[in-house]
Every structure is written in structure tokens, then in C-alpha cells.
Protein backbone atom coordinates (compact mmCIF):
# COMPACT_ATOMS: atom_id res chain seq x y z
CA UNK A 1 -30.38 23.21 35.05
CA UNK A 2 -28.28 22.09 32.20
CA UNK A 3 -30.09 22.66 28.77
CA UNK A 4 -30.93 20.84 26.28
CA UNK A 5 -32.67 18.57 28.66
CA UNK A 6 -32.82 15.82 26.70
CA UNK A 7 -29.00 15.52 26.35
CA UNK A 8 -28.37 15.89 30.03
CA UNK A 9 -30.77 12.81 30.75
CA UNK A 10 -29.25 11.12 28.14
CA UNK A 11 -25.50 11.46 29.57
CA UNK A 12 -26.79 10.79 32.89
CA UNK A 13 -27.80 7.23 31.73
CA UNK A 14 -24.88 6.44 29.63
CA UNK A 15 -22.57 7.13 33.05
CA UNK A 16 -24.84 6.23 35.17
CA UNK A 17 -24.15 2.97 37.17
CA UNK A 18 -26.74 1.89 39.99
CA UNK A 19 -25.17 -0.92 42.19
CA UNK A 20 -26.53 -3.72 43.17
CA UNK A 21 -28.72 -4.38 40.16
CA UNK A 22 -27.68 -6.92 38.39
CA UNK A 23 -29.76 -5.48 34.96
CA UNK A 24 -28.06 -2.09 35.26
CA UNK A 25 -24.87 -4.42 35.24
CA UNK A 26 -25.37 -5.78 32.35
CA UNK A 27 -26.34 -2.59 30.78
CA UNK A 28 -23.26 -0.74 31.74
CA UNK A 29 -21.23 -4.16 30.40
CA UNK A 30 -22.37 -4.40 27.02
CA UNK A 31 -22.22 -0.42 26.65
CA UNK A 32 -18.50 -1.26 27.26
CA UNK A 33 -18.47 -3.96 24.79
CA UNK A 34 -19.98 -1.44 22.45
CA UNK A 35 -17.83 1.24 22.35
CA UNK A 36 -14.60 -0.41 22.56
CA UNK A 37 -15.72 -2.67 19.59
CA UNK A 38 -16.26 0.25 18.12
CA UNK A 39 -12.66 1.79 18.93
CA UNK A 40 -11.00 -1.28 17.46
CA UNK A 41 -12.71 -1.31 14.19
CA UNK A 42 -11.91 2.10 13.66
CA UNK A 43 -8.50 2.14 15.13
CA UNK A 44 -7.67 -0.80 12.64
CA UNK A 45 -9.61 0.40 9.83
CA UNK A 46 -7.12 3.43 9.82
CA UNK A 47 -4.09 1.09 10.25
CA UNK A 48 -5.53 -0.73 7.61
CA UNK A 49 -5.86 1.94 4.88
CA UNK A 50 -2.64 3.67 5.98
CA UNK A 51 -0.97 0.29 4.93
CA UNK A 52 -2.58 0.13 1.66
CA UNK A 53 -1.41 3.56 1.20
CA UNK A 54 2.32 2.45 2.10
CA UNK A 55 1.62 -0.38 -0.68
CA UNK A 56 0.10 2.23 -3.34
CA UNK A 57 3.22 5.01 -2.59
CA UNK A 58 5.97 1.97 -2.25
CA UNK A 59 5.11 1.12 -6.04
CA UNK A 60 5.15 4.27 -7.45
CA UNK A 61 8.08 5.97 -5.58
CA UNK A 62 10.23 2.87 -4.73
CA UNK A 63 9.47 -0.01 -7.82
CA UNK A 64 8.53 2.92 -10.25
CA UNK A 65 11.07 4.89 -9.26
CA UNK A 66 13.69 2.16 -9.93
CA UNK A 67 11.96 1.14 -13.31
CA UNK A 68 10.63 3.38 -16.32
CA UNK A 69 7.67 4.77 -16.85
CA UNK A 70 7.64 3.39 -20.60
CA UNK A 71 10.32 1.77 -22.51
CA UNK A 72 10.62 2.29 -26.75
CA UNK A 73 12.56 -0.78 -28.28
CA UNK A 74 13.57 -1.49 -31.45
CA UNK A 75 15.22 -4.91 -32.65
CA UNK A 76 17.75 -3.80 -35.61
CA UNK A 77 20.74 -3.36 -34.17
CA UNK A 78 21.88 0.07 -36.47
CA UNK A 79 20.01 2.50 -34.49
CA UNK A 80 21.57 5.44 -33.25
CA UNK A 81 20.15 4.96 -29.67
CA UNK A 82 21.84 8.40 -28.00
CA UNK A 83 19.96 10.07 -30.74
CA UNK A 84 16.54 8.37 -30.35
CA UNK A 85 17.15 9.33 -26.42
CA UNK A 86 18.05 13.04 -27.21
CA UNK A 87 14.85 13.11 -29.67
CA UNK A 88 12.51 11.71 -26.77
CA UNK A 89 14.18 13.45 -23.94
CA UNK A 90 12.77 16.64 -25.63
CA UNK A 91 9.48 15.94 -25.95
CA UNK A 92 7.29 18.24 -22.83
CA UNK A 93 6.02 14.98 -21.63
CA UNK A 94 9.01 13.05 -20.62
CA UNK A 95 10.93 14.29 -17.92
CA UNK A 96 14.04 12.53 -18.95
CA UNK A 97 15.08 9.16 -21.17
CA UNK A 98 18.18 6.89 -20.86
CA UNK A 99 19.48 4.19 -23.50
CA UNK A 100 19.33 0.81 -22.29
CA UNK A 101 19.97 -3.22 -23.57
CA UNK A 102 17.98 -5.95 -21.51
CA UNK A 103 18.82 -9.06 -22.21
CA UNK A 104 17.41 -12.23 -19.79
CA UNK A 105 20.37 -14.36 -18.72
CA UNK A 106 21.78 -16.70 -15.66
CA UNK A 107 24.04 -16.19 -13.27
CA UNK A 108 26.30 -18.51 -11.71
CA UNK A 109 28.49 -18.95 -8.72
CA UNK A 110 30.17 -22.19 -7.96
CA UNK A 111 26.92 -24.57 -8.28
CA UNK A 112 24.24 -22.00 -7.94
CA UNK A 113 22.40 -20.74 -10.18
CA UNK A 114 19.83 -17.87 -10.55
CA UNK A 115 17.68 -16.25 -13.64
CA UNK A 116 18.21 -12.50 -14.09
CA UNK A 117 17.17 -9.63 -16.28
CA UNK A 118 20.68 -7.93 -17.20
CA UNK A 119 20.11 -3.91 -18.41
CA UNK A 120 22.96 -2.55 -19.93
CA UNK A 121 23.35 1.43 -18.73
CA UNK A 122 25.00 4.42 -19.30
CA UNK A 123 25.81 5.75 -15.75
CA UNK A 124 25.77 9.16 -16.69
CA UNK A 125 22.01 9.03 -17.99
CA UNK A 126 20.63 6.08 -15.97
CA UNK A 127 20.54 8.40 -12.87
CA UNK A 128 17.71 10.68 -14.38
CA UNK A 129 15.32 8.10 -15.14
CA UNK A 130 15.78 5.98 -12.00
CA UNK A 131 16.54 6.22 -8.69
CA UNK A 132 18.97 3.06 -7.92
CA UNK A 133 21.90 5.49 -7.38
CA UNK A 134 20.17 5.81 -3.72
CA UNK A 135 20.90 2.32 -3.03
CA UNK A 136 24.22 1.96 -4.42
CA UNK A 137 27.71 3.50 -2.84
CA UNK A 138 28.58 6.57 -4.82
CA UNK A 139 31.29 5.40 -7.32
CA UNK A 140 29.70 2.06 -7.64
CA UNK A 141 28.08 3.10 -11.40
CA UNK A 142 31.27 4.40 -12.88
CA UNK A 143 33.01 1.35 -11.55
CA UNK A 144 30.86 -0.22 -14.14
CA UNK A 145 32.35 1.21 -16.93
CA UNK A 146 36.04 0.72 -15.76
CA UNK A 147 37.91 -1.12 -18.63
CA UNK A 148 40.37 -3.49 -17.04
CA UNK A 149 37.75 -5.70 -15.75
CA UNK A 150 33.92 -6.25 -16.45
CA UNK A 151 31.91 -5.05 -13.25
CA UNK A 152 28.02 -5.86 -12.31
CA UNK A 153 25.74 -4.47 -9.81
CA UNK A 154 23.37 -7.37 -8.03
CA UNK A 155 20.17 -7.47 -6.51
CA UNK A 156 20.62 -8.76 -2.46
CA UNK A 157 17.93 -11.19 -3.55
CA UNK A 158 19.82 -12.51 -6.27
CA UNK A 159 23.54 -12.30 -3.87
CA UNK A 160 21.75 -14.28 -1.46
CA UNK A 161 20.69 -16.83 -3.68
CA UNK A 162 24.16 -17.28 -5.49
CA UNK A 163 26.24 -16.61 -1.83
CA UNK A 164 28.09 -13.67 -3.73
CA UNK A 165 29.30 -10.92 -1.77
CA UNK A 166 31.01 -7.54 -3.29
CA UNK A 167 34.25 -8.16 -4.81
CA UNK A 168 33.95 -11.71 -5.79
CA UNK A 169 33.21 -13.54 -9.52
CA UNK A 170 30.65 -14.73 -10.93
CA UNK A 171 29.83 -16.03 -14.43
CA UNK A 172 26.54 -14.45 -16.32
CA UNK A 173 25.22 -16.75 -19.20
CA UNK A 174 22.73 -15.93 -22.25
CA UNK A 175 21.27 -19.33 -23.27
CA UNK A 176 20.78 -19.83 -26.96
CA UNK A 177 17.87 -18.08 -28.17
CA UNK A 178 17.86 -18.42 -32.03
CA UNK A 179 19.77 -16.59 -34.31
CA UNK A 180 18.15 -13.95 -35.97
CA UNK A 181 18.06 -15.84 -39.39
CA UNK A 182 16.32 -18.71 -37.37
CA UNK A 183 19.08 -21.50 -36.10
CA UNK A 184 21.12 -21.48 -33.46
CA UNK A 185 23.80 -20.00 -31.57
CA UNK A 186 26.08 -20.67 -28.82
CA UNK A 187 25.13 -20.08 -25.30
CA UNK A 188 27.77 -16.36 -24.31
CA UNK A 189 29.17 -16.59 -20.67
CA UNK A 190 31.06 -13.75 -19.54
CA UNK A 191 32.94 -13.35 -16.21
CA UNK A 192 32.19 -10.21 -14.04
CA UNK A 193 33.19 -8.74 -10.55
CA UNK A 194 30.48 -7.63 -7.95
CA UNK A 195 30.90 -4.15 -7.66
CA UNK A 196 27.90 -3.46 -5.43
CA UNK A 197 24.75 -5.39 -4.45
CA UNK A 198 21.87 -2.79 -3.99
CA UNK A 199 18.73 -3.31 -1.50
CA UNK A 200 15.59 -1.59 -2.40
CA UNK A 201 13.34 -3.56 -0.01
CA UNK A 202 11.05 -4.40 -3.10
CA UNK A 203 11.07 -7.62 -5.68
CA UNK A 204 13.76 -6.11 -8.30
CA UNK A 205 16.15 -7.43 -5.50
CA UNK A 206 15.29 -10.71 -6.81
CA UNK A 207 15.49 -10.41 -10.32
CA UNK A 208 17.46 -6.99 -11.63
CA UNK A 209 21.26 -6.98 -12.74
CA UNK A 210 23.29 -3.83 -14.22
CA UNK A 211 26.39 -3.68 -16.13
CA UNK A 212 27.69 -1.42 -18.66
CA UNK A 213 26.40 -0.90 -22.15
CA UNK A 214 28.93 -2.13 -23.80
CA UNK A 215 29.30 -5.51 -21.90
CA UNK A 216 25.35 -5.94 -22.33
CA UNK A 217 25.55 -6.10 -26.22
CA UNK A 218 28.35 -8.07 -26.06
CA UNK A 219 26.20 -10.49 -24.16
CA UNK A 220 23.73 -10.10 -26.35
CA UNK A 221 25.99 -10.86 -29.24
CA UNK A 222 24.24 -7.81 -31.04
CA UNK A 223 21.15 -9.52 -30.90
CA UNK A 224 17.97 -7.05 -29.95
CA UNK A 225 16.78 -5.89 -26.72
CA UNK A 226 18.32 -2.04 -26.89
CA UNK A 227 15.83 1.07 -26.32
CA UNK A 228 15.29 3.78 -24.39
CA UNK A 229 13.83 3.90 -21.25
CA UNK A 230 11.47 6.90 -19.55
CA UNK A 231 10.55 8.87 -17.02
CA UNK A 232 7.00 10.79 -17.81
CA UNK A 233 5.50 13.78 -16.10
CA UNK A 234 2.26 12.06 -15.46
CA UNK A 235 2.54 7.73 -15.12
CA UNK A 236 -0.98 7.32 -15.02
CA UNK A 237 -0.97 8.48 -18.98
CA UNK A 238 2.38 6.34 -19.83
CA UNK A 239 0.32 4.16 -22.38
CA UNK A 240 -1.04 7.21 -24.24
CA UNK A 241 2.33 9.08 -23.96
CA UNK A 242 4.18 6.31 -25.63
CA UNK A 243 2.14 5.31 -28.38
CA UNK A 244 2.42 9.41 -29.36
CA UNK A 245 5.87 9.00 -28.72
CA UNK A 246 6.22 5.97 -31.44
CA UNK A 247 4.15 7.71 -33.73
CA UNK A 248 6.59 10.98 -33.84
CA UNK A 249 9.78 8.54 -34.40
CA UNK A 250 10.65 7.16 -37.72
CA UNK A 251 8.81 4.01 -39.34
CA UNK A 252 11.64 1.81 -38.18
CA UNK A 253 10.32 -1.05 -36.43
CA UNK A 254 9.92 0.80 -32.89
CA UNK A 255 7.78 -0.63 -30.40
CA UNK A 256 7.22 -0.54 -26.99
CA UNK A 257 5.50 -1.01 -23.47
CA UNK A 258 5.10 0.87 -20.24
CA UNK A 259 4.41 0.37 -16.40
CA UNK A 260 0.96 -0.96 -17.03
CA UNK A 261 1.89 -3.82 -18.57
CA UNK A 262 4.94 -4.55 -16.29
CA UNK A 263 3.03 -3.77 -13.17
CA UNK A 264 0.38 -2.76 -13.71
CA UNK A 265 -1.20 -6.39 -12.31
CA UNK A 266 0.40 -5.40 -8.80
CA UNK A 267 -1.43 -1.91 -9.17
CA UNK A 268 -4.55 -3.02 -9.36
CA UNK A 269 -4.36 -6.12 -6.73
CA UNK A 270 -3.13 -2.91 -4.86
CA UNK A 271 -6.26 -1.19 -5.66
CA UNK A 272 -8.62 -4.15 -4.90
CA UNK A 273 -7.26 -5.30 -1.62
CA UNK A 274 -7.31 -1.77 -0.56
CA UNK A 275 -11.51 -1.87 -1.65
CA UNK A 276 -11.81 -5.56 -0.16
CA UNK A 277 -10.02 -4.82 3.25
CA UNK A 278 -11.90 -1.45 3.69
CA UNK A 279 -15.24 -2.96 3.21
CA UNK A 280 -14.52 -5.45 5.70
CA UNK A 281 -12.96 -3.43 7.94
CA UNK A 282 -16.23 -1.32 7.98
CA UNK A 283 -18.44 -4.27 8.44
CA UNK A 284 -16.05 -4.57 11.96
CA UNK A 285 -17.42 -1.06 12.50
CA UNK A 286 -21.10 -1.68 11.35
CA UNK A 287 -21.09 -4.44 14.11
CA UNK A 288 -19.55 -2.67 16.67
CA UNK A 289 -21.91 0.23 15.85
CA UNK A 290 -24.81 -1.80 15.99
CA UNK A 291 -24.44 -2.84 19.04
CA UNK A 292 -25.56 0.05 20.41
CA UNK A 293 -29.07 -1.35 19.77
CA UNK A 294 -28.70 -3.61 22.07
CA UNK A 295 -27.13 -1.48 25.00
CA UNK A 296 -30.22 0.89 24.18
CA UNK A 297 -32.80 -1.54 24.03
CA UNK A 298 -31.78 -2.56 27.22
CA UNK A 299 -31.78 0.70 28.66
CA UNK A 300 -35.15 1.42 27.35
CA UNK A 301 -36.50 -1.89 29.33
CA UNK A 302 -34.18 -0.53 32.50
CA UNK A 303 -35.38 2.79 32.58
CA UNK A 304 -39.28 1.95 31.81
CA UNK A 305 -40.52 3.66 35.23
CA UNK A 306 -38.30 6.64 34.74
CA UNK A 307 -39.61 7.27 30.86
CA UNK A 308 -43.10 7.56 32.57
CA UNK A 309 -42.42 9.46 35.23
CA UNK A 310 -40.80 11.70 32.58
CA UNK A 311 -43.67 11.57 29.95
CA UNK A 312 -46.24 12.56 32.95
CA UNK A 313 -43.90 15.54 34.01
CA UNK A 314 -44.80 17.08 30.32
CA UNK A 315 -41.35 15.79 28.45
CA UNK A 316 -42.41 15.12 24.98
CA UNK A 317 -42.11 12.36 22.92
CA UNK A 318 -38.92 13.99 21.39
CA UNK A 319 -37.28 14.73 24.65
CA UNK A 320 -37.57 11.15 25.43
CA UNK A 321 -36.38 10.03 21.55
CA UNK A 322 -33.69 13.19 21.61
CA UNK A 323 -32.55 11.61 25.15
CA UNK A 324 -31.40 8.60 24.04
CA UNK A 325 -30.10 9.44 21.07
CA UNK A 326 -27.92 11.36 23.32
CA UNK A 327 -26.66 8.25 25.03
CA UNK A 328 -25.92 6.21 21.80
CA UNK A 329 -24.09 9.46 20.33
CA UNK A 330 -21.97 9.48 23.42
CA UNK A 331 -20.73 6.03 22.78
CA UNK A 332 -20.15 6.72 19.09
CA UNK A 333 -18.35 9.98 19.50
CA UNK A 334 -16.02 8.53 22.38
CA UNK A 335 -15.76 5.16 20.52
CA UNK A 336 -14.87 7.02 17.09
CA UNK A 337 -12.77 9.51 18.76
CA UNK A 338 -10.30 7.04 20.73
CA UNK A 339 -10.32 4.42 18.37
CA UNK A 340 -9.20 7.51 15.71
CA UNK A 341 -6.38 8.87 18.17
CA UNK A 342 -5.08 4.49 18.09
CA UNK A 343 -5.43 3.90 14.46
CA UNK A 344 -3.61 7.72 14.19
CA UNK A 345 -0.63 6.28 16.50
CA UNK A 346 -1.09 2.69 14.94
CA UNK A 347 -0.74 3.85 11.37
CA UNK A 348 2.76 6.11 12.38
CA UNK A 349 4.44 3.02 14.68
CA UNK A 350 3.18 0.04 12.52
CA UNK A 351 6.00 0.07 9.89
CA UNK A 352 8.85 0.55 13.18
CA UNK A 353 6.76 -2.06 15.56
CA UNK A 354 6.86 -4.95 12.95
CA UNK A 355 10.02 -4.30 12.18
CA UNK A 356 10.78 -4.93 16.08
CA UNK A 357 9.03 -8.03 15.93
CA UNK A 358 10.61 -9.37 13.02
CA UNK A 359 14.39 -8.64 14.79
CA UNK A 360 13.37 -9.57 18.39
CA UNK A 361 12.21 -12.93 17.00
CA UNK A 362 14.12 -13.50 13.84
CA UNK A 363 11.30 -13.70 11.27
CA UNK A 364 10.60 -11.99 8.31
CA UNK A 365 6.97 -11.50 7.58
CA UNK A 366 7.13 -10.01 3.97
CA UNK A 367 9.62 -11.21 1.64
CA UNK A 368 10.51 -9.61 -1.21
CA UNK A 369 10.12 -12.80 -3.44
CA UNK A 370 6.38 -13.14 -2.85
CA UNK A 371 5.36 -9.40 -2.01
CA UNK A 372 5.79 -6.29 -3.85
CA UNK A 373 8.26 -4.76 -0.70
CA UNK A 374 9.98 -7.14 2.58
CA UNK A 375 8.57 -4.40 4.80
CA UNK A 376 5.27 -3.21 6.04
CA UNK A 377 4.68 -0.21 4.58
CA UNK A 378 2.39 2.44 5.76
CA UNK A 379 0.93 6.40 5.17
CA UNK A 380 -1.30 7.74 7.13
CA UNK A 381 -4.07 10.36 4.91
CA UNK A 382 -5.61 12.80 7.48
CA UNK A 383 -8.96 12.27 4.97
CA UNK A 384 -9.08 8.74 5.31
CA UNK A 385 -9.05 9.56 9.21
CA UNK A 386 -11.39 12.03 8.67
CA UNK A 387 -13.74 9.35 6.46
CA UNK A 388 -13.74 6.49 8.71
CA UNK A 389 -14.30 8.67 12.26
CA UNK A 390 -17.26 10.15 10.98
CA UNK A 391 -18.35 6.67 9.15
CA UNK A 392 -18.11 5.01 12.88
CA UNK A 393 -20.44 8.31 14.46
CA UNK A 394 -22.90 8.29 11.83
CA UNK A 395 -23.16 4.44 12.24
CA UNK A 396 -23.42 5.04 15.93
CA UNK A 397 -25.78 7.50 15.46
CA UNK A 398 -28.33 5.19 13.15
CA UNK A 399 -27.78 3.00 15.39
CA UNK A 400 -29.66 4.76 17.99
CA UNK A 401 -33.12 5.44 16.24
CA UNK A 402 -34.99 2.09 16.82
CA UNK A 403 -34.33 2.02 20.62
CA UNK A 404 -35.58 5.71 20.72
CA UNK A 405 -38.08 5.17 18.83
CA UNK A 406 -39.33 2.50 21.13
CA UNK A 407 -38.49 4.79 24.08
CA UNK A 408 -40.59 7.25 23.07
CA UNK A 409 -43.57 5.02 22.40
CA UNK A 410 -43.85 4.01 26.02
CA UNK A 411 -47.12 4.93 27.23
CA UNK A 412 -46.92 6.12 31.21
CA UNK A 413 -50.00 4.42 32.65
CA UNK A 414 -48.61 0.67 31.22
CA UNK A 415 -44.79 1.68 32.24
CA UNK A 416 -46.52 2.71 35.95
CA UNK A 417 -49.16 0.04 36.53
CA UNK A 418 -46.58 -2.61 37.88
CA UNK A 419 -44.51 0.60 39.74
């Protein structure tokens, strides 16, 4: 006979299907209610997670990527900025620094009208501290520094909003800001050529602009908004780095701010949804679990003559509690084991399937206005598949101890006397 005992009684009753009962029925129902509640919450908890874990990498590899790590700005407009980058760019902690002017302007195109943050580049340095050359066509940042005629790079988001396309004109505009000795200045408008439009899938679409260094402080009319920009070995210490990084250069007005205070907002709502949505998520699973107390209970009413006849052939009273915890584990193990293998394939289609939806029907479901990417994003982590399958077993498997319990409690002569 198959040993342990106890688990070959106990996977007896969870296949076990007598017809023509209608309690046995409804036994054998809500165990199938159980377990495939069971395999959805875990199948979407993975999904779930995975996504988050798209949203978490998207910032750091895509947005951070594009963006520094920490910019260091200083408002007189005599610095030696190629200097100031040479003197960070040796420091062990950055990986590599670029010279940049931002200045916040419009663009315009015919009677449309969108707010942009211009950077002013240097194409040859820009490419070490961000990763936009892997949107753009090859030639598309020396273009910018072609002499006969002013050249900008666009966001899609900001194309679509303007109706540019590449090659046409549009008109940027810096609206009066102040001079620096307090009164006012002229609005600068400057006409440039669209030399590329670049799509990164994230919200920079929607807001950045590049041109050349040059035309940047001319835009600026000399006015500040130059510094270098960085790319650190470690981004999670960028606020630490820089303020050691200001305190090395020369008492000279430098400031600065890094990707905390940029994004670091979208980090953390990152961060909390991912917390939120789990612990939901694994109140699906707590429920589904759970209901193995009922299937059991059930079971234990069902199978009152047979837990008799049991306790009078000598099983003990942890035979009988091993036995059904046997059944309930066999339900959690099945449940967390398929619903693992579907959130597995869910979390590796998910990004591909919405994006079949969204082009079978015509809809976009992210935008890259509103959310931090206009795609669904997702990475699967073998130990957050690891962490929820054996979160949905041991649930299972807690699950099961009151029913046994009260199985093993059954006392043969009661079970018998209505027999």
C-alpha cells in the first residue's frame, strides 16, 4: 500500500468524485472554485509585480538614462564650463559630465503653440551622459551644429502638438524674464529647422528640445541656466555625490540638483504602488487560499462515517489531521504551481499583448503626457516568482489546520450512531 497513509487518503478525497450525491457535488465544485481562485491571484500577482518592475527599470534605464544623474549650475555667465566639466569628469564617482544651457521657452508653428525646456549640447560630450543618440538617426546631433542654418531636435510629443514634421520651421521664443539688474527685456525668437524628432516612449517626448550650445545662449541672451550635467556610478547616492562635488569646486556661486528632486516624486509613487498593488494582490490570494476552509469543512461533514470507520481501524488522530492536510496542500501546490507557470507567461507576453490591443482597436492606454512611459512595461524577477508561489502554498497550507483539526476531533461512536 502506498505510504504515508495519511497522504494517500488525503489525495483520494481531493480526486475523488462519487456520483449521484449531490453533497459530494458541491464539494468537488467549490474545491474547483478554490484552486483556480487561487491560480488567478497568483498568476496576476506575478503580472502585477513584473509590471511594477517594467515601471522601476523604465525610469532608471529609459528617463534616467536620457536625463543626468545630477546637474551643477552656476548663474555668472564667465565660467569656463569645458573646464568645470573636465574637473568633474575626473572625479572616481562620475562616470562622465557634459556642459549644458537650459533655458524654458515656446515653440511655435503657424498658430500652435507648446512650452518646452530647450538644453543647449555639445554633441560630442552629450552622448556619454545620455542615451538620446539611440533614438535619433546617426548624423542628426552634428546636424545641430551645422552653421548655415540653426537646427533643433523635438520631442514626438511636442511635433504632434505643433503638427511639425522633420525638415520644416518653427519659431522657439524665450519670454521676458527680467534682466539680471531687475527690469525687463525683450521676448528672443529664433527660427530653427527640425532636424529629427526623437521617441523615447516616456514623458520627455512632451517637454524636451535640443539645439546647439551656441544657439542656446544666444536664446538665452547670456542670461544663466549653463552647467554641467552627470552621469554617477551609483544614482541612488546622486544627492551626496553632488553636494561633495560643489564643495571641491571653487566658491563661485555653484549650485545644483539631482534626479531626486527632478524625479524623484515618480520614484517613489513607483515604489508605493508597487507596495499598494502587492498587498492587494495578496489579499486576492489570502481569499482564494482561504477558501480551502470551506472545501475542507465540507469534506469533513462528507466524509463523517469514513473518519470513524478510520479512527476504529487504529488511525490516529494525526493520520486523520495529516490526511487532510494532504488534501488542502494538493489544492495549494497545484493552485500555486499553475497559476505561477500563467503569471510566468503573463509577465513575458503582457508588454506584446497590450500592445496588440491597442493596434487592433486603435487606442492607446498609456500616454506619455499623464504616465511616466506610453507602453506597458514589464520584468519578470524569478524571486518575486519564487516569493509569491510559496506565499499562495503556505496560505493554502494554514488554511488547512482548522478543518483538520475538526477532523480529527470526530469521535467514532457519534460519527457511527446515525450509520
Amino acid at each position: 500500500m502506498f505510504r504515508p497513509l495519511p497522504a494517500f487518503i488525503g489525495l483520494r478525497y481531493a480526486g475523488a468524485q462519487r456520483r449521484g450525491e449531490d453533497s459530494a457535488g458541491l464539494v468537488s465544485f467549490i474545491s474547483g472554485l478554490s484552486m483556480i481562485g487561487l491560480i488567478l491571484g497568483v498568476a496576476l500577482m506575478i503580472v502585477v509585480m513584473s509590471v511594477m518592475n517594467g515601471f522601476d527599470r523604465e525610469l532608471r534605464e529609459r528617463i534616467l538614462g536620457i536625463m543626468p544623474h545630477a546637474t551643477i549650475y552656476n548663474a555668472s555667465a564667465d565660467i569656463d564650463w569645458p573646464a568645470v566639466r573636465d574637473q568633474l569628469a575626473a572625479e572616481p564617482q562620475v562616470v562622465a559630465a557634459a556642459e549644458v544651457w537650459q533655458v524654458n521657452a515656446l515653440a511655435r508653428k503657424g498658430r500652435e503653440v507648446a512650452p518646452l525646456l530647450v538644453q543647449g549640447i555639445n554633441p560630442q560630450t552629450i552622448v556619454e551622459v545620455s542615451n538620446i543618440g539611440q533614438f535619433l538617426a546617426p548624423e542628426s546631433l552634428a546636424t545641430l551644429t551645422n552653421p548655415a542654418e540653426a537646427g533643433v531636435i523635438l520631442g514626438r510629443g511636442i511635433a504632434d502638438k505643433l503638427g511639425v514634421k522633420k525638415g520644416e520651421h518653427l519659431s522657439l521664443i524665450v519670454p521676458d524674464s527680467g534682466g539680471a539688474d531687475g527690469g525687463r527685456r525683450a521676448a528672443h525668437l529664433a527660427g530653427f529647422r527640425v532636424v529629427d524628432i526623437f521617441h523615447s516612449g516616456t514623458a520627455l517626448d512632451q517637454s524636451l528640445a535640443l539645439v546647439d550650445w551656441q544657439q542656446a545662449q544666444s536664446l538665452a541672451a547670456g542670461a544663466g541656466g549653463a552647467g554641467v550635467q552627470l552621469r554617477l556610478e551609483n544614482m541612488l547616492d546622486a544627492n551626496w555625490i553632488m553636494r561633495q562635488l560643489l564643495g571641491q569646486l571653487p566658491a563661485q556661486n555653484f549650485y545644483g540638483n539631482d534626479w531626486s528632486s527632478t524625479h524623484g516624486n515618480l520614484y517613489q509613487a513607483i515604489q508605493m504602488s508597487r507596495n499598494l498593488v502587492g498587498l492587494l494582490v495578496l489579499l486576492i490570494i489570502a481569499i482564494a487560499a482561504f477558501n480551502v476552509v470551506s472545501t475542507l469543512v465540507m469534506v469533513v461533514i462528507d466524509k463523517h462515517s469514513d473518519i470513524a470507520i478510520l479512527r476504529t481501524m487504529g488511525a490516529s488522530t494525526r493520520e486523520i489531521l495529516l490526511t487532510f492536510v494532504s488534501q488542502g496542500a494538493l489544492v495549494g501546490l497545484v493552485g500555486a504551481a499553475v497559476g505561477g507557470l500563467l503569471g510566468v507567461i503573463g509577465s513575458l507576453v503582457v508588454t506584446d499583448l497590450v500592445s496588440a490591443i491597442e493596434s487592433l482597436f486603435g487606442i492607446q492606454f498609456l500616454k506619455s503626457d499623464v504616465y511616466p512611459v506610453d507602453y506597458l512595461p514589464s520584468e519578470l524577477q524569478w524571486g518575486d516568482v519564487a516569493l509569491v508561489v510559496g506565499a499562495g502554498l503556505l496560505l493554502s497550507l494554514l488554511a488547512t489546520l482548522y478543518p483538520a483539526l475538526q477532523a480529527s476531533r470526530v469521535q467514532p461512536a457519534a460519527a457511527l450512531r446515525h450509520e
